[in-house]
N, C-alpha and C. Protein backbone atom coordinates (compact mmCIF):
# COMPACT_ATOMS: atom_id res chain seq x y z
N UNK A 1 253.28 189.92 -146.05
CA UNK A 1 252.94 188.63 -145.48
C UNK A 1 252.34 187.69 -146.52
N UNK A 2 251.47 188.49 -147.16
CA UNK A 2 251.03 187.44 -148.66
C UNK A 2 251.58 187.73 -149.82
N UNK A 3 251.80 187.03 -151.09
CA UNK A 3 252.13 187.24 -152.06
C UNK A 3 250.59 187.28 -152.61
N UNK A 4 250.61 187.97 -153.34
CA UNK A 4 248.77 188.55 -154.17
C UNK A 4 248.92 188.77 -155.83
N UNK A 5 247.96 188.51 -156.08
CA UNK A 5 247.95 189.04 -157.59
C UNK A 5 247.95 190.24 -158.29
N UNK A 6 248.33 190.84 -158.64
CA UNK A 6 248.34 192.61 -158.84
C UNK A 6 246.65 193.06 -159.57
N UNK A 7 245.71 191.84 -160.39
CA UNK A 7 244.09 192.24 -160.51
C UNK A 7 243.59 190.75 -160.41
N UNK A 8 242.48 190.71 -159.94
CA UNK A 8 241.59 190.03 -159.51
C UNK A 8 240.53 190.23 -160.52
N UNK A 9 240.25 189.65 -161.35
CA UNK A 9 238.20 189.74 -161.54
C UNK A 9 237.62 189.64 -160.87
N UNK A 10 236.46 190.24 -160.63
CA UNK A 10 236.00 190.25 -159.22
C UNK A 10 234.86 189.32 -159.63
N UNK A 11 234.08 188.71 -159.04
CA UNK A 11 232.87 187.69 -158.94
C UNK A 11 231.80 188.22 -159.10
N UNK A 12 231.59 189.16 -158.34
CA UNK A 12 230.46 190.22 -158.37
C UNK A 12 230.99 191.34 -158.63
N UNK A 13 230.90 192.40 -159.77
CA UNK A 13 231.16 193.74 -159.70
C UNK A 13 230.28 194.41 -159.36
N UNK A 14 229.16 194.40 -159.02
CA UNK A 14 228.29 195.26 -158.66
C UNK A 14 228.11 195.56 -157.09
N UNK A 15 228.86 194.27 -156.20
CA UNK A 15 229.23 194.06 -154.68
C UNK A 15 230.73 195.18 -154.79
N UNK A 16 231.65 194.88 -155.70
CA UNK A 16 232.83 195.85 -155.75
C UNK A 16 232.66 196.84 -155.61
N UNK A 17 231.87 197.55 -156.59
CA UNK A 17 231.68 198.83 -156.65
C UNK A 17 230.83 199.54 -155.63
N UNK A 18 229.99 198.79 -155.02
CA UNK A 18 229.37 199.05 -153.45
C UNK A 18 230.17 198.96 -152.49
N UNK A 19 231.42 198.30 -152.26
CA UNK A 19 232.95 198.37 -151.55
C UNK A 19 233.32 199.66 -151.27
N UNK A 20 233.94 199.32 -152.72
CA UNK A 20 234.85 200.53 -152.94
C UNK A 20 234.39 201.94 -152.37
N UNK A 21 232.70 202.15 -152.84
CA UNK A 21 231.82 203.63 -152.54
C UNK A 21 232.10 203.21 -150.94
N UNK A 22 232.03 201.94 -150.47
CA UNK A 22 231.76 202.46 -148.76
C UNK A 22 233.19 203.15 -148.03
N UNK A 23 234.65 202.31 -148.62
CA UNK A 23 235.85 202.70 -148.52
C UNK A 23 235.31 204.42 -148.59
N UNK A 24 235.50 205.26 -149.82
CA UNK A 24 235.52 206.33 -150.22
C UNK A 24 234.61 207.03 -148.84
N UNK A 25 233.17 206.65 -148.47
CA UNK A 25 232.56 207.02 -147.66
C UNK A 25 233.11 207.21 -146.17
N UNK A 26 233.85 206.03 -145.64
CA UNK A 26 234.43 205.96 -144.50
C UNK A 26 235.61 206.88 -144.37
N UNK A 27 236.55 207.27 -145.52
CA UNK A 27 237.32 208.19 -145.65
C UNK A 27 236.71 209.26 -145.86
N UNK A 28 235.79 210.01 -146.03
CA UNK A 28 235.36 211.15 -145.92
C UNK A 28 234.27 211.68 -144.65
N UNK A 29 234.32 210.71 -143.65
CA UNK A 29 234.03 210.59 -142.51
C UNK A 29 234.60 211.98 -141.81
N UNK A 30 233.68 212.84 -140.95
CA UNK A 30 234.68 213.63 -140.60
C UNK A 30 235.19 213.23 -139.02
N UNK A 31 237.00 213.68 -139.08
CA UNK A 31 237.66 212.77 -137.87
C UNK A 31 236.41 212.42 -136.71
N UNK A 32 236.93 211.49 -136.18
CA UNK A 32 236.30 211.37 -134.93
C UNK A 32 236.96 209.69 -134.21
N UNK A 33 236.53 209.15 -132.97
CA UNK A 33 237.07 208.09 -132.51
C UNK A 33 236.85 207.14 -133.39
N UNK A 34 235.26 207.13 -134.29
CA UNK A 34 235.22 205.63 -134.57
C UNK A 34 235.36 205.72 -136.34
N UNK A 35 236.14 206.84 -136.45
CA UNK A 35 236.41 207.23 -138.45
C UNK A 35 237.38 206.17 -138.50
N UNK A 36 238.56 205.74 -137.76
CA UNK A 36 239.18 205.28 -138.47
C UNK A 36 238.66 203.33 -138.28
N UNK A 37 237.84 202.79 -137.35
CA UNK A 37 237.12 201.84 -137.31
C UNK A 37 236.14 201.65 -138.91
N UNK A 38 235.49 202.51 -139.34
CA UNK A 38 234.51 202.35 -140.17
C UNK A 38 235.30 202.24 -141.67
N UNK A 39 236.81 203.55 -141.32
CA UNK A 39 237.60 202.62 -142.39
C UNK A 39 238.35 201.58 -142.81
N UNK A 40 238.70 200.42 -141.51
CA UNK A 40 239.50 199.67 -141.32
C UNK A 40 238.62 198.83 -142.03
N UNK A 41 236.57 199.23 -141.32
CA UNK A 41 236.02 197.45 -141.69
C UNK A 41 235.92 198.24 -142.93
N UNK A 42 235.71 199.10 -143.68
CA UNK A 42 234.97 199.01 -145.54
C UNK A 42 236.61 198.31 -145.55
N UNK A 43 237.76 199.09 -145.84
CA UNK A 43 239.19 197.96 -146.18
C UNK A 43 238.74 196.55 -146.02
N UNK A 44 238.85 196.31 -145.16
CA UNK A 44 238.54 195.14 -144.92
C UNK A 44 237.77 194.00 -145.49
N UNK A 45 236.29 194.31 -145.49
CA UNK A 45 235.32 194.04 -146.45
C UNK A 45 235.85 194.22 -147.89
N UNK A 46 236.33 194.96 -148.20
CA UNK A 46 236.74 195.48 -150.05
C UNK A 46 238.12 193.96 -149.96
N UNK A 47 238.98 194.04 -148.77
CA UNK A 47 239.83 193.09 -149.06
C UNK A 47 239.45 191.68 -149.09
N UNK A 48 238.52 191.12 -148.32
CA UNK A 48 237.44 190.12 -148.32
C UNK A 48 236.89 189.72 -149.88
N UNK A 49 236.58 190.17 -150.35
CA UNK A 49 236.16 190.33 -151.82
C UNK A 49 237.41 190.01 -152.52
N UNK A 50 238.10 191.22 -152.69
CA UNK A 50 239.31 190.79 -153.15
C UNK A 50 239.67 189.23 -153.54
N UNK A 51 239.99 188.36 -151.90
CA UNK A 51 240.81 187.16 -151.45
C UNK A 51 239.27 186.14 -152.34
N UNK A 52 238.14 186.29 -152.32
CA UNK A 52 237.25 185.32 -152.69
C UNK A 52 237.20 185.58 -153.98
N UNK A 53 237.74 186.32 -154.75
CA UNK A 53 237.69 186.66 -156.04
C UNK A 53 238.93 186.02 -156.74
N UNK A 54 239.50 186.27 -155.82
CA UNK A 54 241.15 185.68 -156.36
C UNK A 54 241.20 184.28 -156.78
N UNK A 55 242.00 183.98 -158.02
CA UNK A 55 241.38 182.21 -158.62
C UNK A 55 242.51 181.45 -157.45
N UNK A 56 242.08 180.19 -157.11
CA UNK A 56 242.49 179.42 -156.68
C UNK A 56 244.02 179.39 -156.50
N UNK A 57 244.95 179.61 -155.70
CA UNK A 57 246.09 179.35 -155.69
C UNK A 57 246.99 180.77 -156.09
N UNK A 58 246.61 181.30 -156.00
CA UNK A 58 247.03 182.84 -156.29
C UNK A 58 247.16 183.67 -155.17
N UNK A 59 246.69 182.88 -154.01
CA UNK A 59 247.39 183.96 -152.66
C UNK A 59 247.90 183.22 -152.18
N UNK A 60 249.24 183.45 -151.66
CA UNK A 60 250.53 182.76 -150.76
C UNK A 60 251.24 183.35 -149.80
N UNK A 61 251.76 182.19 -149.03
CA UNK A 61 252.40 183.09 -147.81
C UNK A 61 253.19 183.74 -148.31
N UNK A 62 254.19 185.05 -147.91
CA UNK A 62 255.38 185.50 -148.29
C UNK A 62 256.36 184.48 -147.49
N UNK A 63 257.32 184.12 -148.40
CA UNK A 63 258.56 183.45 -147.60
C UNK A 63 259.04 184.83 -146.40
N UNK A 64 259.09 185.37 -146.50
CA UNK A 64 259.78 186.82 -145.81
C UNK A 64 258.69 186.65 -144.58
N UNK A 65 257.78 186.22 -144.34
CA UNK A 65 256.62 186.48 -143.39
C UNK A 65 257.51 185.93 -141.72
N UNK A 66 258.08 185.13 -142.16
CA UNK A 66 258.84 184.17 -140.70
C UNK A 66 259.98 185.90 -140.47
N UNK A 67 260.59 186.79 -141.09
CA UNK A 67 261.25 187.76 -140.24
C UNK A 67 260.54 188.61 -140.15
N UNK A 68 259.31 189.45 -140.86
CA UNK A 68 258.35 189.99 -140.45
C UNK A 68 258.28 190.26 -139.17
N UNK A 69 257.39 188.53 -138.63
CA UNK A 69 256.51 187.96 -137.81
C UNK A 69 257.96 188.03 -136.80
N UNK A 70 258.98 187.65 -136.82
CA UNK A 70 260.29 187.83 -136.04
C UNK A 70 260.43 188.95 -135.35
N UNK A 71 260.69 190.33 -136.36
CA UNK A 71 260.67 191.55 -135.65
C UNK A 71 259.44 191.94 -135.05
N UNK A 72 258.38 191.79 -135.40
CA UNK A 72 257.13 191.96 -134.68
C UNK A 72 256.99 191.56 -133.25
N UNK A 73 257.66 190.31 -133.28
CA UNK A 73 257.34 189.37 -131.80
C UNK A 73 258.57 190.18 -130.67
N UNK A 74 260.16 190.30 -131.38
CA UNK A 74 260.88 191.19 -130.79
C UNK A 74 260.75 192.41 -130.46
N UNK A 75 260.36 193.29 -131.00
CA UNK A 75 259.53 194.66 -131.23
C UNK A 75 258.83 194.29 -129.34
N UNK A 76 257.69 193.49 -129.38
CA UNK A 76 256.27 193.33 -128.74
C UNK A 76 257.34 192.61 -127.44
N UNK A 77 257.93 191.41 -127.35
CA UNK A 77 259.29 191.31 -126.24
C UNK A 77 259.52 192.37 -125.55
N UNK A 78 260.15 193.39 -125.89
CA UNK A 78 261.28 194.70 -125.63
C UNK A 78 260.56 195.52 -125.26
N UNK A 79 259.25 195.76 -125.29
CA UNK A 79 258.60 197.09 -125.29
C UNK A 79 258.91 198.04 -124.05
N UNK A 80 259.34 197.05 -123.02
CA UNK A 80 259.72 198.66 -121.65
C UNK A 80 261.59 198.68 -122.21
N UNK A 81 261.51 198.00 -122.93
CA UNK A 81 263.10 198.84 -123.31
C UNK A 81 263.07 199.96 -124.10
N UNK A 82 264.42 200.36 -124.37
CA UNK A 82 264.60 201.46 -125.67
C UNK A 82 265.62 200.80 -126.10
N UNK A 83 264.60 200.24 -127.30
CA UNK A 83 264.84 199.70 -128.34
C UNK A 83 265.89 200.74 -129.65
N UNK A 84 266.95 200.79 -129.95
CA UNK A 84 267.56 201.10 -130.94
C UNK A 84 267.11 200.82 -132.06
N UNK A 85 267.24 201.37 -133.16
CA UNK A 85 267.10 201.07 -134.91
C UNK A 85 267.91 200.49 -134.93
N UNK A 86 269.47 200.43 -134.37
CA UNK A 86 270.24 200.55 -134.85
C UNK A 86 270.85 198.56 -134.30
N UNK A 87 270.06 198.57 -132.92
CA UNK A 87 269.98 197.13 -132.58
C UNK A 87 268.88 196.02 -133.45
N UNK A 88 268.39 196.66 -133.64
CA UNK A 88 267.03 195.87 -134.24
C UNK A 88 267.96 195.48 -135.57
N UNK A 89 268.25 195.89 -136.44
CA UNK A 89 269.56 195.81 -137.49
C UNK A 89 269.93 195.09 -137.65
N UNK A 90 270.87 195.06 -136.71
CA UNK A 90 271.84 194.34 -135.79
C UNK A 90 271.02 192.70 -135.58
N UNK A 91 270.16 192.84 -134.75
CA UNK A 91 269.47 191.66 -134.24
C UNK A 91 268.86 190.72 -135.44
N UNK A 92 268.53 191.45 -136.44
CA UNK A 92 267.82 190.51 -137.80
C UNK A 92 269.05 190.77 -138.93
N UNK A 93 270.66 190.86 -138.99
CA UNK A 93 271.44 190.88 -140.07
C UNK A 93 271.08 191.77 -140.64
N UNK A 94 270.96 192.94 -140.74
CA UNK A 94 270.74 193.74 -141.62
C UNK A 94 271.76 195.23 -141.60
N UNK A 95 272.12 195.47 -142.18
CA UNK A 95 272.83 197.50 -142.24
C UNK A 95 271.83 198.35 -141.90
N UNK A 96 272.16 198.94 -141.53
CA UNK A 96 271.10 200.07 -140.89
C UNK A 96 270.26 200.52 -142.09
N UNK A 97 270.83 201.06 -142.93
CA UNK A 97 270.08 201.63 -144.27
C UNK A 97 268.75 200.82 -144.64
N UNK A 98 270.07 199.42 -145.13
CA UNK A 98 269.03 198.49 -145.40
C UNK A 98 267.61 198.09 -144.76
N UNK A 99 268.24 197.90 -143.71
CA UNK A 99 266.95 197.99 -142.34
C UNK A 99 265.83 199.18 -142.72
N UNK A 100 265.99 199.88 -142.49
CA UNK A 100 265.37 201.30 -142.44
C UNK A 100 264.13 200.96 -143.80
N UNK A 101 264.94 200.56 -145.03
CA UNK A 101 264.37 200.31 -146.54
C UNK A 101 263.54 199.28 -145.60
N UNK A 102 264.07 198.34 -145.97
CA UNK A 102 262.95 196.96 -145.45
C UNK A 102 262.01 197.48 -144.50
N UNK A 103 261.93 197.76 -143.55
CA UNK A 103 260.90 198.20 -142.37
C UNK A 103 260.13 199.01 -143.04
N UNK A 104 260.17 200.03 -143.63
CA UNK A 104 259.41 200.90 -144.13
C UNK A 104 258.35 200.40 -145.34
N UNK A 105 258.44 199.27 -146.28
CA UNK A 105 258.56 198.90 -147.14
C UNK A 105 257.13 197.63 -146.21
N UNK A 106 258.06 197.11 -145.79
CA UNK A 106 257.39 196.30 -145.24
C UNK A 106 256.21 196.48 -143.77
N UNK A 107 255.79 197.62 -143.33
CA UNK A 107 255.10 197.88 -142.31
C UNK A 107 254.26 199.13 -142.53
N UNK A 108 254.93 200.09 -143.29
CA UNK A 108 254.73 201.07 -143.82
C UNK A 108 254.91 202.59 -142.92
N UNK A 109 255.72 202.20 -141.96
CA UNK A 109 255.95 203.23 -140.85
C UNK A 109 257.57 203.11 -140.47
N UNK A 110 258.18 203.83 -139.82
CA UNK A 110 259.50 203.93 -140.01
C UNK A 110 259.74 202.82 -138.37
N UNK A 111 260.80 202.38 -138.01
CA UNK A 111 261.03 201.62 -137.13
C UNK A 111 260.85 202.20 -135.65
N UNK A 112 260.62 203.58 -135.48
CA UNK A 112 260.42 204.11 -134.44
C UNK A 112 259.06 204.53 -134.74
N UNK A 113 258.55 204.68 -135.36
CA UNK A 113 256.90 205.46 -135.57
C UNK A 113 256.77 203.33 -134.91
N UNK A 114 256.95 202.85 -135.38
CA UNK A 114 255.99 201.33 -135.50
C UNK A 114 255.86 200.90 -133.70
N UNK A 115 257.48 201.42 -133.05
CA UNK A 115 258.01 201.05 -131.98
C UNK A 115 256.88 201.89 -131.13
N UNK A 116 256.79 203.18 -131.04
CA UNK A 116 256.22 203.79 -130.48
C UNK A 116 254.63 203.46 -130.45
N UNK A 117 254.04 203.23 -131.96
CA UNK A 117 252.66 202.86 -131.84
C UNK A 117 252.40 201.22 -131.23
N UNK A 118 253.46 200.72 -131.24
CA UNK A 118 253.39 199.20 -130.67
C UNK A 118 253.20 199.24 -129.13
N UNK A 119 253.93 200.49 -128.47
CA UNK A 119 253.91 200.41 -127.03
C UNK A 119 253.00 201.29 -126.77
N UNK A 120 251.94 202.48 -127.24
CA UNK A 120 250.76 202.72 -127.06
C UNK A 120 249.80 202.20 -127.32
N UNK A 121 249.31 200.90 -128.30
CA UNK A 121 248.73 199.74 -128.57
C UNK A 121 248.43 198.98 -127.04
N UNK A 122 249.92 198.42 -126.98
CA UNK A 122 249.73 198.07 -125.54
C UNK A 122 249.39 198.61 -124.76
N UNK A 123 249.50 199.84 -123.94
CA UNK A 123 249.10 200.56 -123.15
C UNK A 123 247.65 201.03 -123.25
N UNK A 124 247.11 200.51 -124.50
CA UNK A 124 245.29 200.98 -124.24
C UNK A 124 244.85 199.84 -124.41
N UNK A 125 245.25 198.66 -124.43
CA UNK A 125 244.56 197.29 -123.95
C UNK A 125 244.97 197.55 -122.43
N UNK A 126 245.74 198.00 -121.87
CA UNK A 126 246.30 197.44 -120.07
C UNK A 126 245.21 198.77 -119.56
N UNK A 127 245.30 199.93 -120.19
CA UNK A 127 244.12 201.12 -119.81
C UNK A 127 242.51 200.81 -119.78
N UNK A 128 242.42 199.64 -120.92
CA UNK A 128 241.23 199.01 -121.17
C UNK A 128 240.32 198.09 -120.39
N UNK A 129 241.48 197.03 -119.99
CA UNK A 129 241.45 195.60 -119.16
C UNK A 129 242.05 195.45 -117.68
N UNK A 130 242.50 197.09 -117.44
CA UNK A 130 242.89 196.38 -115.78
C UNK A 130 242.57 197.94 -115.29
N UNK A 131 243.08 198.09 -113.78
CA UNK A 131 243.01 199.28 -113.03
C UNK A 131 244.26 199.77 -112.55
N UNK A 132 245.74 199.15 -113.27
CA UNK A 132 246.92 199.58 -113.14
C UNK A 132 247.00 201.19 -113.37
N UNK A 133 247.97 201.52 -112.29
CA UNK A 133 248.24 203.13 -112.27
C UNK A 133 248.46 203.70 -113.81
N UNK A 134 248.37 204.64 -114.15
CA UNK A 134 249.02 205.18 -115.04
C UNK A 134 250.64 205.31 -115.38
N UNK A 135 251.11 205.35 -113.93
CA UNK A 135 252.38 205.59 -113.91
C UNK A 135 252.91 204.00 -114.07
N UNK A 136 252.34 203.52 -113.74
CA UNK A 136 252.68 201.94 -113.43
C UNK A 136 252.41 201.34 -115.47
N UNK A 137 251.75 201.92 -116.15
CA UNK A 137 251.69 201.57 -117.47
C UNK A 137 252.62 202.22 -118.12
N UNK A 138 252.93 203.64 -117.98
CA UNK A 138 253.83 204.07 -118.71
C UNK A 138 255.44 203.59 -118.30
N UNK A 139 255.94 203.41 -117.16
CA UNK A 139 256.58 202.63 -117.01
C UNK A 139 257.37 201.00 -117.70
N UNK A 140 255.68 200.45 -117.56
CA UNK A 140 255.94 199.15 -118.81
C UNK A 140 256.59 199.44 -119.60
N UNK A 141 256.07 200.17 -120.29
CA UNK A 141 256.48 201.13 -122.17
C UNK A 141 258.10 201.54 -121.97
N UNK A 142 258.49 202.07 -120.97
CA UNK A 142 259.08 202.07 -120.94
C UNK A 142 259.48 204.03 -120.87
N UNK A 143 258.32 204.65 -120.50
CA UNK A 143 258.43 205.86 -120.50
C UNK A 143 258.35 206.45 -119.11
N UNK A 144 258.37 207.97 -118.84
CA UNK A 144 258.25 208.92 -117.66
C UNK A 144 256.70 208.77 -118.44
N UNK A 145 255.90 209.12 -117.19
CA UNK A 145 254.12 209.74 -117.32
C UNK A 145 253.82 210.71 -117.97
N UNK A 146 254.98 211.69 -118.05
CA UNK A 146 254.51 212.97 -118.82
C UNK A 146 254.70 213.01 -120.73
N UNK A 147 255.90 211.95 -120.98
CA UNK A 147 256.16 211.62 -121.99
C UNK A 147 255.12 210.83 -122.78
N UNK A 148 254.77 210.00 -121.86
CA UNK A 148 254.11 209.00 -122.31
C UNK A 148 252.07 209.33 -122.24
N UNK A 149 251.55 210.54 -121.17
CA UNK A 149 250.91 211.20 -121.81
C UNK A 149 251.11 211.96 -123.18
N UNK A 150 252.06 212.59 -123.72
CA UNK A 150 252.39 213.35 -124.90
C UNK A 150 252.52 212.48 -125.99
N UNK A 151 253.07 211.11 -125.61
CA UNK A 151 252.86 209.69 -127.17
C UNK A 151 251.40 209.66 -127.22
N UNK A 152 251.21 209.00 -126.24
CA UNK A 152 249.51 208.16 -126.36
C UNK A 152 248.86 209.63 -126.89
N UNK A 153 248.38 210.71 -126.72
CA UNK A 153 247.65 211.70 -127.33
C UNK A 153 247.98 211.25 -128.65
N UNK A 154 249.36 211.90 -128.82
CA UNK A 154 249.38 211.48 -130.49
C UNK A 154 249.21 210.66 -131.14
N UNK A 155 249.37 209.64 -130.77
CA UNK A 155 248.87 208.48 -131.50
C UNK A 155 247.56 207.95 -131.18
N UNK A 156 246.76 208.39 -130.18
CA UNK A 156 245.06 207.80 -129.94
C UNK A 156 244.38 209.41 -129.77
N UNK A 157 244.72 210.49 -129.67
CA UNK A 157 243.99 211.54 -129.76
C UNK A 157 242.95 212.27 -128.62
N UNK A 158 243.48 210.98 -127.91
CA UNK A 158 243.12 211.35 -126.58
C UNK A 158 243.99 211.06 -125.20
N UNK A 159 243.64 212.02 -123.92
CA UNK A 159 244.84 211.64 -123.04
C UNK A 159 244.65 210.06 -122.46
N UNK A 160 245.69 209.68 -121.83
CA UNK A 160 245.17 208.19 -121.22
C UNK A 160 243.77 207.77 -120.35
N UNK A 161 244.01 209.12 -119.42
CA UNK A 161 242.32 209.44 -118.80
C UNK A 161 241.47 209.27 -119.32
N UNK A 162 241.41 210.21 -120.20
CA UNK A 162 239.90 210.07 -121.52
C UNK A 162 240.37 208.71 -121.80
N UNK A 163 240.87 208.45 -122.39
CA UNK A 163 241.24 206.50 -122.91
C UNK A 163 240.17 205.73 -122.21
N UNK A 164 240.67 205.67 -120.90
CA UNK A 164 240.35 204.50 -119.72
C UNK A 164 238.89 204.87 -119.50
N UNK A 165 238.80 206.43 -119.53
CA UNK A 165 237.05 206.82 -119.12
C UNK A 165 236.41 206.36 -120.18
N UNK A 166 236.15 206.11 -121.54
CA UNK A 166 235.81 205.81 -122.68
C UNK A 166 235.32 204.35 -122.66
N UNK A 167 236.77 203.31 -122.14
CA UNK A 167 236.42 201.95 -122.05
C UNK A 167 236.29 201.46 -120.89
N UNK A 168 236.87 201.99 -120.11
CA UNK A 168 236.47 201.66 -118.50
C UNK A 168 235.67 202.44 -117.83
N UNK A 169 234.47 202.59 -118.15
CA UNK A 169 233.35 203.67 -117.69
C UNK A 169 233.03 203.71 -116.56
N UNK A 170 233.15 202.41 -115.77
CA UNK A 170 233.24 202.27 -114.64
C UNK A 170 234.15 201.93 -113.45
N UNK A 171 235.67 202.51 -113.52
CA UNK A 171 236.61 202.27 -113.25
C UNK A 171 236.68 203.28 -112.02
């Protein structure tokens, strides 16, 4: 999405290197719900630094960001469908191969890992923010209940139940 500079001087190195140690720290977190939160914000913070360090005019949009932001919005469209690799392709000009390269490259997950975590994403904001059935969410997605208990575990580590009991404590 941005074009970046490959090094930065940093402004403060002594704020960097207090970054970086918190990154390292948050990754040696042992698992739990909020390990991968504590690593998103040190990233985050370390990338913050980064962007204010960076001289003037040295971060840019990617021209590529408008099909990105394209398949993303289609992806997030489709979600109670079953979505093909092989349509998605298809739908942004691309060969399958090619596709496959680009997506990976560009998201860092394969077009079905992204598909799948896109429609359990959704499904723990709707687990989060309403009192819709279970069956009635997995549905959306576009799954059977039993399937779609067996995604959401894997990808949030907990069943949808635990999910909703977690953020909807009082549901």
């Amino acid at each position: 999405m941005l074009t970046l500079p490959y090094i930065v001087r940093s402004k403060a190195p002594e704020e960097a290197a207090a970054l970086f140690e918190q990154v390292g720290a948050a990754d040696r977190d042992p698992p739990g719900l909020a390990t991968p939160l504590r690593l998103r914000s040190a990233l985050t913070a370390l990338f913050a630094h980064y962007l204010d360090s960076a001289p003037p005019g040295s971060v840019r949009l990617s021209p590529q960001q408008t099909t990105e932001s394209g398949i993303v919005q289609y992806i997030q469209q489709n979600l109670a469908t079953l979505l093909s690799v092989e349509e998605l392709a298809a739908e942004f000009g691309y060969d399958l191969a090619g596709f496959m390269r680009h997506f990976r490259t560009e998201f860092g997950l394969s077009p079905k890992q992204y598909i799948k975590r896109a429609k359990i994403e959704w499904a723990q904001r709707e687990l989060a923010a309403t009192s819709r059935p279970m069956e009635e969410i997995a549905a959306a997605v576009g799954m059977d209940q039993s399937y779609f208990s067996k995604v959401f575990r894997q990808v949030s580590s907990v069943t949808p139940s635990e999910y909703r009991r977690m953020y909807r404590p009082h549901s």
